[in-house]
PDB file of N, CA and C in Angstrom:
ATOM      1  N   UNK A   1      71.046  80.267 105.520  1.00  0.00           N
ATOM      2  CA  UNK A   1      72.230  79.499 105.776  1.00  0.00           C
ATOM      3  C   UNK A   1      73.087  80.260 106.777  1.00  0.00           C
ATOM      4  N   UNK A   2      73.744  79.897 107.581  1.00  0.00           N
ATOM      5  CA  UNK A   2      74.489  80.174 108.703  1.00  0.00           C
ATOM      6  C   UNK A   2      75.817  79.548 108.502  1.00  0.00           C
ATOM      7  N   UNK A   3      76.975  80.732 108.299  1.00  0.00           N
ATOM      8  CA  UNK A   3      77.992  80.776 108.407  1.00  0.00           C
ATOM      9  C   UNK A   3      78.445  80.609 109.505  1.00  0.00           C
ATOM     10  N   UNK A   4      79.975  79.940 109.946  1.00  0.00           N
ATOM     11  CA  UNK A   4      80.328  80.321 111.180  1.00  0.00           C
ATOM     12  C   UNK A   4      81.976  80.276 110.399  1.00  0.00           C
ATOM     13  N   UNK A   5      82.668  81.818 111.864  1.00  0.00           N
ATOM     14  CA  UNK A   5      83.983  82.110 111.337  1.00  0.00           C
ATOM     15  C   UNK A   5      85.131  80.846 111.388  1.00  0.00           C
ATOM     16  N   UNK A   6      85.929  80.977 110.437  1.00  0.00           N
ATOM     17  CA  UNK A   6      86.777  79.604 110.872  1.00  0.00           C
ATOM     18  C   UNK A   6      88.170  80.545 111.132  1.00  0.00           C
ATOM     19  N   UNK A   7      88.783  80.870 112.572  1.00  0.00           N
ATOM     20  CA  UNK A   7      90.397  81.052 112.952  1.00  0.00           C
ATOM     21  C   UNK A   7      91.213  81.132 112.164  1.00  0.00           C
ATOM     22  N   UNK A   8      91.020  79.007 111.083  1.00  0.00           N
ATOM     23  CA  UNK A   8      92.358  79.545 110.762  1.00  0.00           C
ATOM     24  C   UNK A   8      92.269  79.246 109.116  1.00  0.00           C
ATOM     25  N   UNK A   9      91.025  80.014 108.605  1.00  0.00           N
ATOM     26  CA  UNK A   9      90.559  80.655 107.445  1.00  0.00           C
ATOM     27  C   UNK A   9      92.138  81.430 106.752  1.00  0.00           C
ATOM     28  N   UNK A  10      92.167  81.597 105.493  1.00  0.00           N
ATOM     29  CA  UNK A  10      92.992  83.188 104.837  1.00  0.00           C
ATOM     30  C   UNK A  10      92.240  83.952 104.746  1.00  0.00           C
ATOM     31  N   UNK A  11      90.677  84.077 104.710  1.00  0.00           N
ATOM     32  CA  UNK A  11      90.261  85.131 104.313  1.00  0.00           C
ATOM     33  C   UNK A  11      89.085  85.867 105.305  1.00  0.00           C
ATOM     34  N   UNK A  12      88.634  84.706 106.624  1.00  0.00           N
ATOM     35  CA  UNK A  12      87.898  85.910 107.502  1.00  0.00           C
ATOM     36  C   UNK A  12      88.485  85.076 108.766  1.00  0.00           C
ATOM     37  N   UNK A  13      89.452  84.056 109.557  1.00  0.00           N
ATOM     38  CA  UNK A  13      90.509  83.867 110.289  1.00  0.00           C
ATOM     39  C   UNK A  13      91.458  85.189 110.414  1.00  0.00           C
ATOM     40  N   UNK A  14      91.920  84.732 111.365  1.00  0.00           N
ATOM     41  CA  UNK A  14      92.811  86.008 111.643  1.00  0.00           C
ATOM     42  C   UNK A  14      94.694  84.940 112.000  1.00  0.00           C
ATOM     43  N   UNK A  15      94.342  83.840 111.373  1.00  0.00           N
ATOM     44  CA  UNK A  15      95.461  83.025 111.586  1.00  0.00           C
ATOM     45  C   UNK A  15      96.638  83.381 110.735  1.00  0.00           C
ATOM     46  N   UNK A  16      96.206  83.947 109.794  1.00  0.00           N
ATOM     47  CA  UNK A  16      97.415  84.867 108.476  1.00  0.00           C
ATOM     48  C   UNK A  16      97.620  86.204 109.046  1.00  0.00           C
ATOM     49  N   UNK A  17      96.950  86.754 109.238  1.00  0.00           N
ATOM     50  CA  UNK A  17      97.129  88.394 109.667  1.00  0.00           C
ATOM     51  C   UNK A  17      98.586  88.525 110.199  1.00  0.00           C
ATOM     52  N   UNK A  18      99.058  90.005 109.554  1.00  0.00           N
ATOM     53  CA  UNK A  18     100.033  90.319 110.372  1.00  0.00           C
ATOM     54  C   UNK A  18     100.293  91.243 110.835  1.00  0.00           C
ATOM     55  N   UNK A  19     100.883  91.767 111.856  1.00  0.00           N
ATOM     56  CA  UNK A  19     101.169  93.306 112.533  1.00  0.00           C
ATOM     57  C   UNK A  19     101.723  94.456 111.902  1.00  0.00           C
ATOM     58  N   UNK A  20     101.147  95.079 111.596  1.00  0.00           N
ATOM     59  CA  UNK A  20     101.166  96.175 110.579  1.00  0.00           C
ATOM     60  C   UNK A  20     102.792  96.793 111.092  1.00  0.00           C
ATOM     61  N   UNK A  21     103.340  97.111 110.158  1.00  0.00           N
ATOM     62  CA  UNK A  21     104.485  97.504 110.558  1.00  0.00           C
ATOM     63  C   UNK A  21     104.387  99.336 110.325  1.00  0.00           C
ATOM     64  N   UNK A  22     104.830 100.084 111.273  1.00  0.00           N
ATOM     65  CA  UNK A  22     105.100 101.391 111.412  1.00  0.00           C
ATOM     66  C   UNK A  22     105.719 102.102 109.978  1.00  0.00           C
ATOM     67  N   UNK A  23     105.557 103.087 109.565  1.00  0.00           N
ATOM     68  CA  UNK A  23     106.175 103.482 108.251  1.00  0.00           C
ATOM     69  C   UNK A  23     106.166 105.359 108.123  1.00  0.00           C
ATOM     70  N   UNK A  24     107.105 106.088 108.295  1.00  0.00           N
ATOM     71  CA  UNK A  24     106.739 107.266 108.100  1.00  0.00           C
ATOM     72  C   UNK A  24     106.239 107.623 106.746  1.00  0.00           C
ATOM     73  N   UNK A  25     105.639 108.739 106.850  1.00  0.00           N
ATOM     74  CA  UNK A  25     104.718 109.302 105.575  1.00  0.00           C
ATOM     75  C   UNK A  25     104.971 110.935 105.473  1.00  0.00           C
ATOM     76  N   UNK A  26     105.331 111.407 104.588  1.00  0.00           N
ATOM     77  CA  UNK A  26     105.539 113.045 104.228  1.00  0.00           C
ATOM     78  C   UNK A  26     104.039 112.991 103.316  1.00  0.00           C
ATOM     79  N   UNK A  27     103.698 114.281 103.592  1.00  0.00           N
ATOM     80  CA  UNK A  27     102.295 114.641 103.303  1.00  0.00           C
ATOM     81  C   UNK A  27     102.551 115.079 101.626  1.00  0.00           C
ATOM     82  N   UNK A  28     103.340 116.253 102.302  1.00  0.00           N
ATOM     83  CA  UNK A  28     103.509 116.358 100.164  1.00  0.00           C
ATOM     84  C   UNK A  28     104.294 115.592  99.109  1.00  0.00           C
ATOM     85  N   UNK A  29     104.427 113.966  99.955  1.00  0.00           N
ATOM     86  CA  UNK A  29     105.083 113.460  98.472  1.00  0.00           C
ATOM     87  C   UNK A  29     103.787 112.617  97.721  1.00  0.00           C
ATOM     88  N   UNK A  30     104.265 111.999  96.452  1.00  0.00           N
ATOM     89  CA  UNK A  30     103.144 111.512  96.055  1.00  0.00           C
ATOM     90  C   UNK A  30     103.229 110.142  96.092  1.00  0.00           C
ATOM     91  N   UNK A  31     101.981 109.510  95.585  1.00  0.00           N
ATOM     92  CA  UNK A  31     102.013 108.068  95.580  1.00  0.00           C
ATOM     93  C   UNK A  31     103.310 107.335  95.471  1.00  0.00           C
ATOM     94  N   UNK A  32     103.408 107.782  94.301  1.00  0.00           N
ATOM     95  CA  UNK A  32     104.834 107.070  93.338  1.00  0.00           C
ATOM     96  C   UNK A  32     106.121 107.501  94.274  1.00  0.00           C
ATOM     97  N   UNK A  33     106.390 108.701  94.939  1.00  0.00           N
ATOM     98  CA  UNK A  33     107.566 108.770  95.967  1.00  0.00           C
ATOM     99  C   UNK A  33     107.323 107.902  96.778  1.00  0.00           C
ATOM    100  N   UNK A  34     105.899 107.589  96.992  1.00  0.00           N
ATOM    101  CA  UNK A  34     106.087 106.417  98.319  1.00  0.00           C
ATOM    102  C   UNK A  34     106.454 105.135  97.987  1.00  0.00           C
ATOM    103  N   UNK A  35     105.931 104.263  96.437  1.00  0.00           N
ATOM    104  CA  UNK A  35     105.758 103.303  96.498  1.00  0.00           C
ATOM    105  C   UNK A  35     107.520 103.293  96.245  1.00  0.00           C
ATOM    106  N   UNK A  36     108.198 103.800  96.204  1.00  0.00           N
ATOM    107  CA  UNK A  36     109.895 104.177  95.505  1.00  0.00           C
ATOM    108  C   UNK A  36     110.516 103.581  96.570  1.00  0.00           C
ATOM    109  N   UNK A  37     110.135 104.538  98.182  1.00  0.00           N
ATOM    110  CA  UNK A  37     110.251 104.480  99.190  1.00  0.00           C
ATOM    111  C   UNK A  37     110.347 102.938  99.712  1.00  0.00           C
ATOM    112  N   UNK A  38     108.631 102.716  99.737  1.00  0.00           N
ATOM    113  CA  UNK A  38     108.433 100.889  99.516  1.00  0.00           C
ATOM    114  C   UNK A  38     109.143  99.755  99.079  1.00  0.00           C
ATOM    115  N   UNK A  39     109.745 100.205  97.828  1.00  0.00           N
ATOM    116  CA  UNK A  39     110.232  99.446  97.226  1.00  0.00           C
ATOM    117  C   UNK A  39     110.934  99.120  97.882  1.00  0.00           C
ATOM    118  N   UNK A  40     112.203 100.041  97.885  1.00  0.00           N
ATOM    119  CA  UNK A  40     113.387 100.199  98.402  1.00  0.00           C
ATOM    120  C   UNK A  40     113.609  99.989  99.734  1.00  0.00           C
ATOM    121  N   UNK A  41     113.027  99.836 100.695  1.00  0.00           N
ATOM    122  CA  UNK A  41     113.057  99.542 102.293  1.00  0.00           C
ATOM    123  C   UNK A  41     112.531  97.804 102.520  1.00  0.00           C
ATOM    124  N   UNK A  42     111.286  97.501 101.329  1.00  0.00           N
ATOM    125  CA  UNK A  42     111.211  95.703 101.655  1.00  0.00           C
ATOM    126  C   UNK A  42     111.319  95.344 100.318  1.00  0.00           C
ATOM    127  N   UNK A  43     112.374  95.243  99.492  1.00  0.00           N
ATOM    128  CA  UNK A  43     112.558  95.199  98.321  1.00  0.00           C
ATOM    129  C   UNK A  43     111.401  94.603  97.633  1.00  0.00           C
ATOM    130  N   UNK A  44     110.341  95.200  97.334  1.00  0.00           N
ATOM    131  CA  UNK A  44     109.369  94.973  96.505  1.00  0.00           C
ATOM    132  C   UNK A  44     109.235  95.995  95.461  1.00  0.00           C
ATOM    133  N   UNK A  45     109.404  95.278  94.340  1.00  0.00           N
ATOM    134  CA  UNK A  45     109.626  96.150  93.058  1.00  0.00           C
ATOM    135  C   UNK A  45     108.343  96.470  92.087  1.00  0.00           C
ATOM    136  N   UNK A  46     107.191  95.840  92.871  1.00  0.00           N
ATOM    137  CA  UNK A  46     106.032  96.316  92.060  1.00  0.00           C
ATOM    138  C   UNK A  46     104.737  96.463  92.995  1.00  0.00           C
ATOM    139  N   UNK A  47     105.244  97.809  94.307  1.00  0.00           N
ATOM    140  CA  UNK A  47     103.973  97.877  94.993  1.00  0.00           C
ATOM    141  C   UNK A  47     102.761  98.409  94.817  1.00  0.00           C
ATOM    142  N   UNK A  48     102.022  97.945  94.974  1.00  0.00           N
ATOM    143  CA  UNK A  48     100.583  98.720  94.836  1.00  0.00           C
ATOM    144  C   UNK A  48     100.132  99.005  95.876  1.00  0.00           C
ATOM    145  N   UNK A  49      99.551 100.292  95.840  1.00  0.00           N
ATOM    146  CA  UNK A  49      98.636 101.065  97.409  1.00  0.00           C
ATOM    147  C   UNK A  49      97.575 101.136  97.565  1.00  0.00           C
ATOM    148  N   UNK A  50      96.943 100.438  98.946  1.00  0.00           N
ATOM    149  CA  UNK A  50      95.658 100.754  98.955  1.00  0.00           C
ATOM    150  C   UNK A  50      95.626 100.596  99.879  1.00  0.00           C
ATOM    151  N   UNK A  51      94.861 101.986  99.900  1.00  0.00           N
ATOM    152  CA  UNK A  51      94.019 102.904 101.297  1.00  0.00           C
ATOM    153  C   UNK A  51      92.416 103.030 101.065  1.00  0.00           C
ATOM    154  N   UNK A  52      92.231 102.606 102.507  1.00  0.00           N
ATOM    155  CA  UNK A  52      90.655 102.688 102.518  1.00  0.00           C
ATOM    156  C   UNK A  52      89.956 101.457 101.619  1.00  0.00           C
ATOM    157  N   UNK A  53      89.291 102.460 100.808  1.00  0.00           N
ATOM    158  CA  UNK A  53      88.362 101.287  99.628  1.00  0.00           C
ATOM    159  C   UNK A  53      89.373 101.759  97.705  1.00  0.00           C
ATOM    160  N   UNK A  54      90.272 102.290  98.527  1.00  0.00           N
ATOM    161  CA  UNK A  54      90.946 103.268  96.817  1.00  0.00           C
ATOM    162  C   UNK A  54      92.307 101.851  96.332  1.00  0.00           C
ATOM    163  N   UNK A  55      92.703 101.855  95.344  1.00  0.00           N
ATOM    164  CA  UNK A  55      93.909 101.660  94.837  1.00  0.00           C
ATOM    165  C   UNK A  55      94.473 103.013  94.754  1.00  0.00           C
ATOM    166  N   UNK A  56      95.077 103.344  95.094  1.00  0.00           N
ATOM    167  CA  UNK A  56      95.878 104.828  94.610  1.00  0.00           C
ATOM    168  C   UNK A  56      96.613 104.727  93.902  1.00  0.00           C
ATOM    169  N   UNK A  57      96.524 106.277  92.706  1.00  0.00           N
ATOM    170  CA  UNK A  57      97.222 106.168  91.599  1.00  0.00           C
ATOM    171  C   UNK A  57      98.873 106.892  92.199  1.00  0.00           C
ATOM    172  N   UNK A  58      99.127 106.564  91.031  1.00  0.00           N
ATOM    173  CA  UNK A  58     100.661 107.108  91.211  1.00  0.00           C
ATOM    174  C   UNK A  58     101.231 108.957  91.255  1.00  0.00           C
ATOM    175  N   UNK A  59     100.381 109.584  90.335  1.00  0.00           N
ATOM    176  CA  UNK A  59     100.194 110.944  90.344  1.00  0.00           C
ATOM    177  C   UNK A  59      99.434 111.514  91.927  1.00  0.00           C
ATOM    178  N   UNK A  60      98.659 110.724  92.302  1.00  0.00           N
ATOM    179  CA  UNK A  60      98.160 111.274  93.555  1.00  0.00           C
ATOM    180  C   UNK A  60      98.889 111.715  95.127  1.00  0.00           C
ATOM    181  N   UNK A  61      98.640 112.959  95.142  1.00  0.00           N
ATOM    182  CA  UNK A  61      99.510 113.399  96.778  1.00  0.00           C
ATOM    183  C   UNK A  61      99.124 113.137  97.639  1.00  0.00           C
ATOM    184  N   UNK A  62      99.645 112.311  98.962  1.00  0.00           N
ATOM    185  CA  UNK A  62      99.399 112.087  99.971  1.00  0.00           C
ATOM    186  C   UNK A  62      98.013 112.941 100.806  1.00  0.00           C
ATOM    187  N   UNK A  63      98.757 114.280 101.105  1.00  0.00           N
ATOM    188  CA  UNK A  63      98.007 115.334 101.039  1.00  0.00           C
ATOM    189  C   UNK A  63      96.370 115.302 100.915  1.00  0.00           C
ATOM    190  N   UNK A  64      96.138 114.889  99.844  1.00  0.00           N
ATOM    191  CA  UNK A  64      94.607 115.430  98.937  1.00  0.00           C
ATOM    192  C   UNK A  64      93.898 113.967  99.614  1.00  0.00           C
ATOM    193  N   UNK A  65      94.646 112.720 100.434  1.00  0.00           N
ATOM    194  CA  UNK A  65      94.190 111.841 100.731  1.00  0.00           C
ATOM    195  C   UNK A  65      93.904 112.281 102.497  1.00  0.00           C
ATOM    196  N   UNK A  66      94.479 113.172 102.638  1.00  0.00           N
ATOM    197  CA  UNK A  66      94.190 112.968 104.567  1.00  0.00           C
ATOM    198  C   UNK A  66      94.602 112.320 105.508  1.00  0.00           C
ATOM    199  N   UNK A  67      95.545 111.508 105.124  1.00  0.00           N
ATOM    200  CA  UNK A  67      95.473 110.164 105.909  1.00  0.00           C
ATOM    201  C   UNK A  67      95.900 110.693 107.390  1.00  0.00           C
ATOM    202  N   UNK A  68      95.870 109.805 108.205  1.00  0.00           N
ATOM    203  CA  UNK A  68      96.267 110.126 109.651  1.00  0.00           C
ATOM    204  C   UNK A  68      96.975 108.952 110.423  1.00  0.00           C
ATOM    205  N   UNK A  69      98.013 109.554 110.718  1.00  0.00           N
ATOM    206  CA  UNK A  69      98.718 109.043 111.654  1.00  0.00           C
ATOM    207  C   UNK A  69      98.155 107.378 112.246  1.00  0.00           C
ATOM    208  N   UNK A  70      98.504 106.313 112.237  1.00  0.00           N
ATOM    209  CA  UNK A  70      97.463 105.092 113.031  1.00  0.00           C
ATOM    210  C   UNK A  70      97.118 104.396 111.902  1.00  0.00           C
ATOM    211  N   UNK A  71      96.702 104.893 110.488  1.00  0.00           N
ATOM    212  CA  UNK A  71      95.662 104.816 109.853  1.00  0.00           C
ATOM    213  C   UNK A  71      96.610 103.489 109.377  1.00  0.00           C
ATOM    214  N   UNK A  72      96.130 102.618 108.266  1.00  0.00           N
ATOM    215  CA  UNK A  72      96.936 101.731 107.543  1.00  0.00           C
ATOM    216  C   UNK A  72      96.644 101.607 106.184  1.00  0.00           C
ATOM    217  N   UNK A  73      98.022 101.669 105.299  1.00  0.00           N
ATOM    218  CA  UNK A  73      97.888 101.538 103.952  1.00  0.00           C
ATOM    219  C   UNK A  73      98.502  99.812 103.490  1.00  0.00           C
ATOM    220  N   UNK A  74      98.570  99.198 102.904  1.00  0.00           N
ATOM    221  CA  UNK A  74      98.083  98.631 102.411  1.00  0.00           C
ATOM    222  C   UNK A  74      99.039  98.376 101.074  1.00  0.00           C
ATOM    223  N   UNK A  75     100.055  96.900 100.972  1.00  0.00           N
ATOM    224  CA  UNK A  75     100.911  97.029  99.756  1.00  0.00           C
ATOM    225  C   UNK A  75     100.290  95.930  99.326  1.00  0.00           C
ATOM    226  N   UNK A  76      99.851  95.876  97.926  1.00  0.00           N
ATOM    227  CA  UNK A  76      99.843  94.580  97.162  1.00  0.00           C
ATOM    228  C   UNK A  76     100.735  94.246  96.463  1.00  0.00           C
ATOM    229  N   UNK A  77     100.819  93.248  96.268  1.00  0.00           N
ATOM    230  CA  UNK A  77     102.119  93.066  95.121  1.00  0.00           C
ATOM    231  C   UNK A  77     102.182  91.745  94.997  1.00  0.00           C
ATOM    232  N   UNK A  78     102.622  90.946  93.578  1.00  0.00           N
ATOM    233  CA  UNK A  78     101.846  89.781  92.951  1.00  0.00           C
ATOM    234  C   UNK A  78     103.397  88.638  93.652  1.00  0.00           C
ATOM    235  N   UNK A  79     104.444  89.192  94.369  1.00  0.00           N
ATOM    236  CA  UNK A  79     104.959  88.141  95.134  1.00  0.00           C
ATOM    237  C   UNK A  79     104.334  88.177  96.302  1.00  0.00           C
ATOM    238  N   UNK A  80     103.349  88.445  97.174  1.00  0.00           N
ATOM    239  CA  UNK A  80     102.873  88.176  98.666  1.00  0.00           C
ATOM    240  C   UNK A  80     101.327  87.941  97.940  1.00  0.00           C
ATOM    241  N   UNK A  81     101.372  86.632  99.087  1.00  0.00           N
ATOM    242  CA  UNK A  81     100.165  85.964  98.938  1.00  0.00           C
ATOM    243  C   UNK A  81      98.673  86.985  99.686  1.00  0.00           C
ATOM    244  N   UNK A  82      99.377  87.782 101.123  1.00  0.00           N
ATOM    245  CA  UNK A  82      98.093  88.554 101.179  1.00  0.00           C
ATOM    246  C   UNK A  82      99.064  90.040 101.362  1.00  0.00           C
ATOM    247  N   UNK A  83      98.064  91.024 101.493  1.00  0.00           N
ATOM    248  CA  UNK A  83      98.325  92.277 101.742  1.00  0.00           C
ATOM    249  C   UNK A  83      99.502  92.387 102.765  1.00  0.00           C
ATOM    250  N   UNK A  84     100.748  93.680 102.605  1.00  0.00           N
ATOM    251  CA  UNK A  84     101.329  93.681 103.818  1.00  0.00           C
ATOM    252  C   UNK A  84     100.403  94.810 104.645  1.00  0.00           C
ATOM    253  N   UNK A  85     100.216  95.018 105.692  1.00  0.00           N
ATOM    254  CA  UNK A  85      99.716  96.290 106.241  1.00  0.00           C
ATOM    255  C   UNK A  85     101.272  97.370 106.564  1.00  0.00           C
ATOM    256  N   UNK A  86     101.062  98.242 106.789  1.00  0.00           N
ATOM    257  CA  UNK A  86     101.854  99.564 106.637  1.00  0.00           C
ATOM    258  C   UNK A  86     100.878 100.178 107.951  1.00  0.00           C
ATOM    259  N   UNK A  87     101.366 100.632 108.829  1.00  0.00           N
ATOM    260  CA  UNK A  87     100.712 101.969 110.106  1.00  0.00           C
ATOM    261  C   UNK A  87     101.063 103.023 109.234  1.00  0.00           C
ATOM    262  N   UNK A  88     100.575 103.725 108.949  1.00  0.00           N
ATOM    263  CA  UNK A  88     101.121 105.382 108.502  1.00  0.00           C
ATOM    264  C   UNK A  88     101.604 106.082 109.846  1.00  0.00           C
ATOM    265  N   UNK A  89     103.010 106.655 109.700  1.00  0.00           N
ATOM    266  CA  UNK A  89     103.573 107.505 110.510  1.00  0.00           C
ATOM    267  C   UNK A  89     103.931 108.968 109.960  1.00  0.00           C
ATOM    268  N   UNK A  90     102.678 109.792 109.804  1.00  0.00           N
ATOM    269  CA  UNK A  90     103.010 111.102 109.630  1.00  0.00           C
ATOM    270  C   UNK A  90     104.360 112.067 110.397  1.00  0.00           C
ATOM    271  N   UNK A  91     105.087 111.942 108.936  1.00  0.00           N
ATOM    272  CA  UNK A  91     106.216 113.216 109.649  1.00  0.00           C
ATOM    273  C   UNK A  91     106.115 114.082 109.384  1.00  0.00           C
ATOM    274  N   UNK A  92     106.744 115.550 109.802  1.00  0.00           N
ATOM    275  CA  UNK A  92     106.738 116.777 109.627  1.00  0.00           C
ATOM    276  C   UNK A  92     108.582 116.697 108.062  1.00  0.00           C
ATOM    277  N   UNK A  93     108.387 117.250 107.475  1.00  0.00           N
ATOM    278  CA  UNK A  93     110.149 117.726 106.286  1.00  0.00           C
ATOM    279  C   UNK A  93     110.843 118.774 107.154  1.00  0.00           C
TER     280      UNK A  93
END
């Protein structure tokens, strides 16, 4: 069977997608400082993170993840219908 992509699909369209918005990142805070962060900048009070193929827990440090600069994380949260994207902007403290 032969699929073909449909534009303006939600789930392989690119007609929902949105432009990842820029976000600085401190290396040694942890999950939970970020999602605080999150919250508090697009008032979403129950974000969830995910990077890569991970949900990240809340105890986990930035740090021990690597991330890089460009890279994109990833908020879920049960008021947005799809993912927001996040750019990670590594800062220096």
């Amino acid at each position: 069977m032969h699929l073909e992509r449909r534009e303006d699909c939600f789930v392989c369209g690119d007609a929902v997608r949105e432009e990842a918005i820029s976000f600085p990142v401190k290396l040694n805070e942890t999950v939970l400082d970020l999602k605080k962060r999150i919250a508090e900048k697009f008032s979403i009070p129950d974000p969830e993170l995910l990077y890569k193929r991970w949900r990240l827990s809340d105890e986990q440090k930035l740090a021990d993840l690597r991330p890089q600069t460009g890279e994109v994380i990833y908020i879920d949260t049960s008021r947005r219908f799809m993912p927001l994207p996040l750019k990670i902007e590594i800062v220096e403290e």
